[in-house]
Protein backbone atom coordinates (compact mmCIF):
# COMPACT_ATOMS: atom_id res chain seq x y z
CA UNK A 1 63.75 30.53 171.89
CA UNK A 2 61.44 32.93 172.93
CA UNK A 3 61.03 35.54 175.77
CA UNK A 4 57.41 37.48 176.35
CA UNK A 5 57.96 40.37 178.68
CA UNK A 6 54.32 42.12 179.14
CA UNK A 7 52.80 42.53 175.80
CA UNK A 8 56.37 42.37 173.88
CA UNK A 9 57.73 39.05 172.63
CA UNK A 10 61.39 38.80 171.72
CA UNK A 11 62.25 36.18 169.79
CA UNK A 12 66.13 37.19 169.32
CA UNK A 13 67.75 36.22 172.63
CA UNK A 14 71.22 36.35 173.60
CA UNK A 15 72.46 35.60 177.42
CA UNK A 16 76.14 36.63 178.15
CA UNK A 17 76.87 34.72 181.12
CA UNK A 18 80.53 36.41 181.71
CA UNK A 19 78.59 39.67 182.01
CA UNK A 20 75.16 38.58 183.27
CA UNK A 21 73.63 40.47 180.43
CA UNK A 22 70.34 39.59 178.69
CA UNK A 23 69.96 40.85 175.71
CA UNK A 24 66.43 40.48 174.08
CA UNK A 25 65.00 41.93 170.76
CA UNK A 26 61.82 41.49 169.08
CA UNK A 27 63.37 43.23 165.48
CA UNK A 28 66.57 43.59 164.06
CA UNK A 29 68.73 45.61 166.72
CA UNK A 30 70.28 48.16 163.94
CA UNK A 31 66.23 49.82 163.06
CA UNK A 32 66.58 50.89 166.97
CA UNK A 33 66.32 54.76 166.47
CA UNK A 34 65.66 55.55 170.04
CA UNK A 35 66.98 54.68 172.84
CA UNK A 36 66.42 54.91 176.69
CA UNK A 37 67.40 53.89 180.02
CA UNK A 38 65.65 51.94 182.54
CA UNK A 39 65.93 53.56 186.52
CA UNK A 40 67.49 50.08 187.10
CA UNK A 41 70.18 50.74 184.38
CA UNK A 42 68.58 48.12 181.62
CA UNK A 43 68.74 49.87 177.96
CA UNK A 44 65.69 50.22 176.24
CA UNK A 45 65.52 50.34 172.31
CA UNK A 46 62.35 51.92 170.14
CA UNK A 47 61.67 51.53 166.37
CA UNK A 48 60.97 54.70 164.38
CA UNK A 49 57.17 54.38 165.15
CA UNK A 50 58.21 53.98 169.07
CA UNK A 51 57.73 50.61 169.82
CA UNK A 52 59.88 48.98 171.99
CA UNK A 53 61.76 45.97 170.27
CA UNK A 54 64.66 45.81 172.24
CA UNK A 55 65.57 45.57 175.77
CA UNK A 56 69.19 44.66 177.90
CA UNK A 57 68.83 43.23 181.11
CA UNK A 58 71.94 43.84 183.39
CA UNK A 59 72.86 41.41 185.73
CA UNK A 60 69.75 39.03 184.67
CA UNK A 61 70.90 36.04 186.91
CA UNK A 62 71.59 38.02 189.65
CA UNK A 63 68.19 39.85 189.87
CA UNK A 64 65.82 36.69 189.28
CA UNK A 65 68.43 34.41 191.82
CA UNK A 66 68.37 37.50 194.91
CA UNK A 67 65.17 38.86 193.81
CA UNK A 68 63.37 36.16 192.12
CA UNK A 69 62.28 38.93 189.64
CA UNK A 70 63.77 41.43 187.33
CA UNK A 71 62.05 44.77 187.41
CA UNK A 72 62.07 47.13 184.19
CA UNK A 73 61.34 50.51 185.10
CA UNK A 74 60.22 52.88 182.24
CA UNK A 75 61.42 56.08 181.65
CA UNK A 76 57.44 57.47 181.85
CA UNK A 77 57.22 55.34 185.50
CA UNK A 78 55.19 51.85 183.36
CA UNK A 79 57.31 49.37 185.44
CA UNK A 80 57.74 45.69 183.53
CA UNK A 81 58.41 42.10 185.77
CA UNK A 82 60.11 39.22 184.32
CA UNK A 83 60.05 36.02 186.65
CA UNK A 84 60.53 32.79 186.71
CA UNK A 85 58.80 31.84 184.09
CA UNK A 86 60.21 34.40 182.13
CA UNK A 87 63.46 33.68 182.37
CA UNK A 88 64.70 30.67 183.89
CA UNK A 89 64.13 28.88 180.42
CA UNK A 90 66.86 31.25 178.97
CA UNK A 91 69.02 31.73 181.61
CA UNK A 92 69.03 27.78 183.02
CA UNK A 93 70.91 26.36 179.84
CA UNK A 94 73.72 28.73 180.20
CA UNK A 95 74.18 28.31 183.78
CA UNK A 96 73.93 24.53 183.69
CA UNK A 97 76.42 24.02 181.04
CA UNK A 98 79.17 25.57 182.84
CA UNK A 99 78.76 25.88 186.55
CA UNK A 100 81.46 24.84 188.43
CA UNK A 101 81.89 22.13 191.05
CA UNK A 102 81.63 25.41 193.21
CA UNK A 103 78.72 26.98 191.47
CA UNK A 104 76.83 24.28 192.06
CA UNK A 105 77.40 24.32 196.08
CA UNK A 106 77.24 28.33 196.45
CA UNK A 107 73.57 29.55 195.50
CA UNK A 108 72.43 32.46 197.24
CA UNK A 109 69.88 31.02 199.40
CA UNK A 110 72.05 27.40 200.27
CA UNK A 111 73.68 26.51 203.17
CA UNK A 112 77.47 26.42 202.48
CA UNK A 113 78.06 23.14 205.75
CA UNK A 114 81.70 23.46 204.83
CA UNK A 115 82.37 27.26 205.41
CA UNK A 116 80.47 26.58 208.42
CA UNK A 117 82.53 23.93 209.25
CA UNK A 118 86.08 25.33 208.67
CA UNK A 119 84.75 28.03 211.17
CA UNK A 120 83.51 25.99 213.96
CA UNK A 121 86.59 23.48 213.60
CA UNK A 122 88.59 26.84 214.20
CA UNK A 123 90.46 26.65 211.09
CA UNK A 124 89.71 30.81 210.83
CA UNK A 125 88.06 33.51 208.60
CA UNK A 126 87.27 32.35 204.87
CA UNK A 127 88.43 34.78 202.43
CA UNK A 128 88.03 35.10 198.67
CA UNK A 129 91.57 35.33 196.72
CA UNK A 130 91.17 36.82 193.03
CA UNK A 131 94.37 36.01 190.65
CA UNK A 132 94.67 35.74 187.32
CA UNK A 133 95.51 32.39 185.50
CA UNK A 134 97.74 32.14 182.61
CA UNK A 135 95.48 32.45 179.94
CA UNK A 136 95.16 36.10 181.35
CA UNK A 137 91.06 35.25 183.08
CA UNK A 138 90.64 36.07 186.22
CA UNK A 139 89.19 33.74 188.75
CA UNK A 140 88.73 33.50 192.59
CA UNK A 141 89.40 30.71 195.45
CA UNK A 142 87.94 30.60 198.68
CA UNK A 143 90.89 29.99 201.09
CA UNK A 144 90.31 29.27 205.13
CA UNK A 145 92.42 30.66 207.87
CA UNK A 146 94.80 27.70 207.35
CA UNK A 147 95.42 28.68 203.88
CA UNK A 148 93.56 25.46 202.47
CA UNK A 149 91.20 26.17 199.62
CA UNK A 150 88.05 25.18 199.93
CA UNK A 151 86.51 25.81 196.73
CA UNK A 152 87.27 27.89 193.00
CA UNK A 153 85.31 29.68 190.76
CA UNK A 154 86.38 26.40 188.25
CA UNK A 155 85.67 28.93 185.18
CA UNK A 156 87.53 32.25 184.47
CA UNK A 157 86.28 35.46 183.95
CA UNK A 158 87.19 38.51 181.15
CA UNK A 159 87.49 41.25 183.83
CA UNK A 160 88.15 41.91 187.30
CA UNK A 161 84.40 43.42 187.98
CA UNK A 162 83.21 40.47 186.14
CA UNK A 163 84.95 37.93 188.50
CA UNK A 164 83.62 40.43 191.67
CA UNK A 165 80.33 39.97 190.66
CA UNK A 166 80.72 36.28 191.19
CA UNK A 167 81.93 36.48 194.81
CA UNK A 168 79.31 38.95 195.25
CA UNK A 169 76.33 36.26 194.18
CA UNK A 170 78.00 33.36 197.17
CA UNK A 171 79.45 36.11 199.52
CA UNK A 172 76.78 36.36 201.69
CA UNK A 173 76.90 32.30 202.23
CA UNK A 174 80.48 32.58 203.11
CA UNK A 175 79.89 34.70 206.27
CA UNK A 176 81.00 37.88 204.10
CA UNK A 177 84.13 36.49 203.79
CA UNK A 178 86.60 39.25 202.92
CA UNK A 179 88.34 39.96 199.15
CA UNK A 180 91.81 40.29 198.67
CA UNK A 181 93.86 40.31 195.30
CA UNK A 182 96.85 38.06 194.70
């Protein structure tokens, strides 16, 4: 697969979907020699003659799902969009092939009828419990004022921050539904 960003194609694409990092590269990643930071935190790799072959995207899915874009801003102020079209072709496989029951139902931008519901019905605040299972991952349920859960995260996560970020991306659709640890 293949990702053009401006005048830059990378054909060496990797998506970690635990992270939401994109990592992109248009030449091996060990001739990087330089290496830079984006204002939005992405890292920037340069070749010895200063062309850029490499770039990470932080929180790729994130961006293009709140933002519908992911912005690249250069070091010298040159600022870089990847859209849709961009991106969706990398980032869609990955998603599909593992989103949960509850993935599926919580996009930012959806109506979530049964939070709603629980709340009208009176059955109290939602809230978002994060535990760890026994494999050691850590995942999150969405529990109503009646203690009934309502939905999971169905997949675990390698870190705490990792699993945050997740509540973070349905939050919102929840009626900022508070966190609490287990």
């Amino acid at each position: 697969m293949q990702v053009k960003i401006g005048q830059t194609s990378f054909d060496r694409v990797r998506y970690d979907m635990d992270g939401d990092v994109l990592y992109l590269h248009s030449a091996d990643p060990a001739s990087a020699v330089e290496f830079r930071g984006a204002k939005e935190g992405h890292a920037l790799r340069y070749d010895a003659e200063g062309r850029l072959i490499g770039i990470t995207l932080l929180n790729a899915r994130w961006s293009l799902e709140r933002e519908g874009e992911v912005r690249i801003t250069f070091p010298d102020g040159d600022v870089l969009i990847a859209g849709p079209d961009e991106l969706t072709p990398v980032l869609a496989p990955a998603k599909s092939a593992s989103w949960s029951r509850l993935d599926r139902t919580f996009r930012p931008g959806m109506s979530l009828s049964f939070c709603v519901d629980a709340q009208v019905k009176g059955e109290g605040s939602m809230r978002f419990v994060i535990y760890e299972d026994n494999a050691g991952e850590w995942r999150w349920r969405l529990v109503d004022g009646n203690n009934k859960i309502v939905g999971d995260s169905g997949e675990g996560y390698e870190s705490k921050s990792n699993v945050r970020r997740a509540i973070e991306n349905v939050q919102g659709e929840c009626g900022g539904a508070a966190i609490e640890e287990e």
